[in-house]
Protein backbone atom coordinates (compact mmCIF):
# COMPACT_ATOMS: atom_id res chain seq x y z
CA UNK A 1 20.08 -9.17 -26.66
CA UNK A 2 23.81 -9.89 -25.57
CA UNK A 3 22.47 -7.75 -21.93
CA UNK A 4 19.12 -10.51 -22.05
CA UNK A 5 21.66 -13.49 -22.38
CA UNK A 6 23.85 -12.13 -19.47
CA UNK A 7 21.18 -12.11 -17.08
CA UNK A 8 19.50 -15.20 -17.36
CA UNK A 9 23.24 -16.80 -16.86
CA UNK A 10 23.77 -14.96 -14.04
CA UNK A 11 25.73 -17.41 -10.78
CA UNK A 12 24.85 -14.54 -8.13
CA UNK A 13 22.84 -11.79 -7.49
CA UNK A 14 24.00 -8.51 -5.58
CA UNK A 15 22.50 -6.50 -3.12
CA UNK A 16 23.33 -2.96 -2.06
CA UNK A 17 22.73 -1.61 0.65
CA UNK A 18 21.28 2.04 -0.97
CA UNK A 19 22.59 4.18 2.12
CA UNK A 20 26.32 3.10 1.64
CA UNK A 21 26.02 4.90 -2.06
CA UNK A 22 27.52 8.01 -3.09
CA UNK A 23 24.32 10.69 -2.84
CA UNK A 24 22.22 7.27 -1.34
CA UNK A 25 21.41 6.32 -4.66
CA UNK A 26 21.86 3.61 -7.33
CA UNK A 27 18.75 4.69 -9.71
CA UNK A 28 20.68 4.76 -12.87
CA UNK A 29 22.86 1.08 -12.16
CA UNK A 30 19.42 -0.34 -11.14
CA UNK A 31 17.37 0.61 -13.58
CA UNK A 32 19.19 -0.06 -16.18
CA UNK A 33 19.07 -3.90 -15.28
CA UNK A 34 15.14 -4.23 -14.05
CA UNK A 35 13.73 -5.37 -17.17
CA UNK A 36 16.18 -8.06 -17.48
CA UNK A 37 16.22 -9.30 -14.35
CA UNK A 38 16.08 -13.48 -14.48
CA UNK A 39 12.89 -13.57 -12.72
CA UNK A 40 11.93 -17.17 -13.91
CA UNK A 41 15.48 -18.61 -12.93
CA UNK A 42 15.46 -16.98 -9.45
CA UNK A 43 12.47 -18.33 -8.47
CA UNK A 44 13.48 -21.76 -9.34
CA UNK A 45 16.78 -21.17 -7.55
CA UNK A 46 14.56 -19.89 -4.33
CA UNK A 47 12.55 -23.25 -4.26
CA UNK A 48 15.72 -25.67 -5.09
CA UNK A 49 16.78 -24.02 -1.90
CA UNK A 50 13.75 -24.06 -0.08
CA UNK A 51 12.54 -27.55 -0.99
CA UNK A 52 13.80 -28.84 2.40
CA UNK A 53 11.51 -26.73 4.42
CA UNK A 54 8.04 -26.31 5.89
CA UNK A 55 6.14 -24.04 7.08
CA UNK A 56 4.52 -24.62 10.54
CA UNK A 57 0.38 -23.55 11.65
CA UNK A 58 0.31 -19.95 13.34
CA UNK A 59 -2.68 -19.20 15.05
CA UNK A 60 -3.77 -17.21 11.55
CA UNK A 61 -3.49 -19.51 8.82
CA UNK A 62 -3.41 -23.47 7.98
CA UNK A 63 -0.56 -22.87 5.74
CA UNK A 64 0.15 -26.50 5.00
CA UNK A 65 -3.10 -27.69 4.64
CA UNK A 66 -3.59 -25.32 1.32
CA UNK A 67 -5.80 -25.38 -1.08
CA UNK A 68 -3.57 -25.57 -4.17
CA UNK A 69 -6.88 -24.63 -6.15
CA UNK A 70 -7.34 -21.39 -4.86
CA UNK A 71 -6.23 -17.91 -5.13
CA UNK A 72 -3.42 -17.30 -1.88
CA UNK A 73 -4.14 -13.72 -1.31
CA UNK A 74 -1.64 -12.65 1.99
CA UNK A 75 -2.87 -9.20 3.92
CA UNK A 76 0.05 -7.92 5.60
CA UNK A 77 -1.10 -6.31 8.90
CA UNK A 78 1.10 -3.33 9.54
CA UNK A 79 -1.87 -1.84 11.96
CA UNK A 80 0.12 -1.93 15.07
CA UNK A 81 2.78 0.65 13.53
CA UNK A 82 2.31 4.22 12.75
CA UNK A 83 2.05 3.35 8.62
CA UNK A 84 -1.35 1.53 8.50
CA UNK A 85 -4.64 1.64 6.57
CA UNK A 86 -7.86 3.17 7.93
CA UNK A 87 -9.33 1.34 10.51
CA UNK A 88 -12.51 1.05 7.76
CA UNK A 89 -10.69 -0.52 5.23
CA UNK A 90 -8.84 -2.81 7.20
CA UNK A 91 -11.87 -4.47 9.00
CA UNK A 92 -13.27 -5.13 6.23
CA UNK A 93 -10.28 -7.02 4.62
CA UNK A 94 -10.17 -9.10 7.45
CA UNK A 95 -14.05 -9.41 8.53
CA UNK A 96 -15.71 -8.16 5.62
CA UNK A 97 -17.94 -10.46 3.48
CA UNK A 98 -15.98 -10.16 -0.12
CA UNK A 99 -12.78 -11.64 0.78
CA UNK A 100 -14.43 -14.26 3.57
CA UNK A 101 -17.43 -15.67 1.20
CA UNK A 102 -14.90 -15.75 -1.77
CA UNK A 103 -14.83 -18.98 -2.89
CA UNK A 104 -11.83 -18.55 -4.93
CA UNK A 105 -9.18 -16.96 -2.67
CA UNK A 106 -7.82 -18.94 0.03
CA UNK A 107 -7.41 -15.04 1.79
CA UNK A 108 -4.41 -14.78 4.76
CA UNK A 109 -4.16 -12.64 7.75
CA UNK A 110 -0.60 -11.81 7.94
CA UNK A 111 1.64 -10.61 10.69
CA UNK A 112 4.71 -11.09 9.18
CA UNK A 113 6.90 -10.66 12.29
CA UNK A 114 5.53 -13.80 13.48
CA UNK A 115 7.85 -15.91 11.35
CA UNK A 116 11.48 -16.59 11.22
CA UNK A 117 13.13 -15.38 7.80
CA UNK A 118 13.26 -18.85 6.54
CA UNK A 119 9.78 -19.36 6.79
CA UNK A 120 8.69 -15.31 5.67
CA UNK A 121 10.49 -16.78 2.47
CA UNK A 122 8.25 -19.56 2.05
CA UNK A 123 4.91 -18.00 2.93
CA UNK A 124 5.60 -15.57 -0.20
CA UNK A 125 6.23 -18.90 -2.20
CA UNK A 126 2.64 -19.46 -1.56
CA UNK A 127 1.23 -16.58 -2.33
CA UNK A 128 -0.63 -15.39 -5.77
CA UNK A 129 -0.97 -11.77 -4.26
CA UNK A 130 0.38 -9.74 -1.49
CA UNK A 131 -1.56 -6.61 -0.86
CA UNK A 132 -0.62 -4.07 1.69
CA UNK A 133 0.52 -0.49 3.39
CA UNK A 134 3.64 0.82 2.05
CA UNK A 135 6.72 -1.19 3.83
CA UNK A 136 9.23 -3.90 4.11
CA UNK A 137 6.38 -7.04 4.08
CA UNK A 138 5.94 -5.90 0.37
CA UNK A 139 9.28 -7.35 -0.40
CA UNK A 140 8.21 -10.97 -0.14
CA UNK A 141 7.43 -10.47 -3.55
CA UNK A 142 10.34 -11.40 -4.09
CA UNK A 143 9.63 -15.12 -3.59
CA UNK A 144 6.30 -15.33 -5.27
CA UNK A 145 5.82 -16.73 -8.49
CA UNK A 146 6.81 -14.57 -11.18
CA UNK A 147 3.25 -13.26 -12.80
CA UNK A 148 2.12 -12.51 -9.40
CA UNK A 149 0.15 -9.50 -8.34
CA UNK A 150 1.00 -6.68 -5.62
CA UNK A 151 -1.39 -4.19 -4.47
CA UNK A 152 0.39 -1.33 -2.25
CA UNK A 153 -1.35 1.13 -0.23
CA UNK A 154 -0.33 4.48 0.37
CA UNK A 155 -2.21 6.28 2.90
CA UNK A 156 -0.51 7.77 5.71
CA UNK A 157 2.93 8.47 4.04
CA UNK A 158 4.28 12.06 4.11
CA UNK A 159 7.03 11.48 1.67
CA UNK A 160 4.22 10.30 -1.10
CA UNK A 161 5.03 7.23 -3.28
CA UNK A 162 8.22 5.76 -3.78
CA UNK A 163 8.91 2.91 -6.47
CA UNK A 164 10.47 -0.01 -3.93
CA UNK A 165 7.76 -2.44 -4.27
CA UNK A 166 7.01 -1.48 -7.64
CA UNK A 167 10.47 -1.83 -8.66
CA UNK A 168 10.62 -5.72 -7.04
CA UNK A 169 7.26 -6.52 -8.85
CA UNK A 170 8.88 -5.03 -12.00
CA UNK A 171 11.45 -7.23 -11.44
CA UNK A 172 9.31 -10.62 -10.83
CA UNK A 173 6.78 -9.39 -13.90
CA UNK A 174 4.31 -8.87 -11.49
CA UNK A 175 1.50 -7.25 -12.09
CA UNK A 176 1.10 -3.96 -9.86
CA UNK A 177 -1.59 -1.49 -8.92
CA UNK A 178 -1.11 1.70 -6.33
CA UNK A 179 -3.15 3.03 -4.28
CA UNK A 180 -2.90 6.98 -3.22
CA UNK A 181 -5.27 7.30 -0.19
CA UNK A 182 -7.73 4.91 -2.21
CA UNK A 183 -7.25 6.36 -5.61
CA UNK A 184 -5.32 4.06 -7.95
CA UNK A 185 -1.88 5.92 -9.58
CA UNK A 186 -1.14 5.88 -13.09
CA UNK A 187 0.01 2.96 -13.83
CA UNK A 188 2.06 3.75 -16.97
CA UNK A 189 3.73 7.02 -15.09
CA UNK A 190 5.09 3.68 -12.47
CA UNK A 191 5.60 1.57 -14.87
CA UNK A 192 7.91 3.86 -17.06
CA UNK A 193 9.51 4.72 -13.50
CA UNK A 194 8.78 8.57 -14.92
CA UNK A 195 8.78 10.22 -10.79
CA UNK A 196 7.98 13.68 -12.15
CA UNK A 197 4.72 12.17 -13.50
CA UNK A 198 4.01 10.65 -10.46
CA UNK A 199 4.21 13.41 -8.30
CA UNK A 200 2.08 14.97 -10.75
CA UNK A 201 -0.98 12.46 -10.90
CA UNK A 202 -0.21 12.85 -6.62
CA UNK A 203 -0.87 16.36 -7.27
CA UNK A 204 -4.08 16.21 -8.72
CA UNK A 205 -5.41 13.59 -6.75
CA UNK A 206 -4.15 15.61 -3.45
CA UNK A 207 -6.97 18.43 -5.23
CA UNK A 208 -9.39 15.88 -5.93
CA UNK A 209 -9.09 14.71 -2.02
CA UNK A 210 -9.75 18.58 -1.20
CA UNK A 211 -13.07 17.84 -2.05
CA UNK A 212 -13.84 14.16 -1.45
CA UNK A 213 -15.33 12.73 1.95
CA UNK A 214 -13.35 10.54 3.84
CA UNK A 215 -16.29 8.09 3.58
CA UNK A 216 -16.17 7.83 -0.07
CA UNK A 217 -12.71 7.62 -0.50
CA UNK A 218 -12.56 4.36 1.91
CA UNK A 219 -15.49 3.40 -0.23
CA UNK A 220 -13.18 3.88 -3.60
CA UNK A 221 -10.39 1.78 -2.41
CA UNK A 222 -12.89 -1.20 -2.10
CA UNK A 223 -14.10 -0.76 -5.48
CA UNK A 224 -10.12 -0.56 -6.81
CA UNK A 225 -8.88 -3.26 -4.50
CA UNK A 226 -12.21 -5.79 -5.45
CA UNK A 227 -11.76 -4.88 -9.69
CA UNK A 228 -8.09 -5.74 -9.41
CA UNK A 229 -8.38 -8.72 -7.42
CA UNK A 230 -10.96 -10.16 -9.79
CA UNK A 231 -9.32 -8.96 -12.83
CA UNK A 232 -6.23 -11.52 -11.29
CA UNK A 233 -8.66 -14.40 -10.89
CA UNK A 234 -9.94 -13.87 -14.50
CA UNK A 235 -6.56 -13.27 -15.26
CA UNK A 236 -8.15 -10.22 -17.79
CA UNK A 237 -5.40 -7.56 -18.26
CA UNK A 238 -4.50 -6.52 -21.76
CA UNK A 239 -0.49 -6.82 -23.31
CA UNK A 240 -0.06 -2.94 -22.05
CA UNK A 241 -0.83 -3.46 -18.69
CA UNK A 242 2.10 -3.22 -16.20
């Protein structure tokens, strides 16, 4: 309780730079404060210090004209570097008929390098979801809401999962869903930040891929990617979901 009370009176936050650590690692500091982090206070510290600023049109989105009633889902386009999503799957978030004939999500093509840092920070005020390949446009989470929703892909990446993202939506009380190649991770093995359970599920789903088209495994990540969008606009997920 004392640790609760200390964080949500916290005047500063820190940030380390991981590689300047001792072994390049600050796992046991870190987690140790996650749970606790003041996610409700930082936000409102973000927009106090944002509430000067506006975000200008790009040639994607009409980002000041939004519709405050609808679902902000951001796609962050990483397709022009060597981490990207199939070139199935990522037609058919931007040109497929789910996300453009959904009358609830107000749904944004990203290219994140487009915008200064000032206004990167105030496109992920806007957002109800990011979803995403594996990489540093996942960290806008960090300015959404808290009680968001992240959805990271994992596709092309040779070192397997890593917890960044699902460390910063831990952090913002996010809610979070993986996908491995278009097969959704356990969620509790994340959640619990257990890594020799992760690599685990990775290893049975790396057996289950043995045998699994590359067809229907595009055809999977739809399925996981619609059911956990629409479980965010119905806002249905139990107490012991992540």
């Amino acid at each position: 309780q004392q640790q609760q009370q200390q964080s949500n009176t916290a005047d500063a936050i820190m940030f380390v730079r991981r590689k300047s650590c001792p072994n390049g690692s600050i796992n046991k500091m870190w987690f140790a404060y996650i749970d606790d982090f003041p996610a409700w206070n930082w936000h409102a510290d973000v927009m106090r210090g944002l509430s000067s600023l506006r975000l200008p049109n790009n040639n994607n989105n009409d980002n000041n004209n939004n519709d405050n009633k609808r679902f902000v889902l951001a796609y962050i386009d990483r397709q022009k570097t060597g981490r990207n999503l199939p070139p199935e799957l990522h037609e058919w978030l931007v040109n497929g008929d789910y996300f453009a004939n959904h009358d609830k999500i107000d749904f944004r093509h990203v290219f994140i390098e487009q915008y200064e840092a000032k206004e990167q920070i105030v496109l992920g005020t806007q957002c109800d979801m990011l979803l995403g390949v594996h990489g540093n446009g996942l960290s806008h989470a960090l300015w959404m809401r808290p009680k968001g929703y992240l959805l990271e892909v994992f596709w092309h990446n040779k070192d397997d999962y890593v917890h960044d993202y699902a460390t910063i939506a831990q952090m913002m009380k996010h809610k979070y869903m993986a996908l491995y190649r278009g097969y959704v991770l356990d969620p509790k093995s994340i959640s619990e930040r257990n890594a020799g359970l992760v690599r685990e599920n990775i290893k049975q789903l790396k057996t289950k891929l043995e045998s699994t088209s590359y067809e229907k495994t595009i055809e999977n990540a739809k399925q996981e990617i619609m059911e956990f969008v629409e479980n965010a606009l119905n806002n249905s997920w139990s107490s012991s979901d992540q």
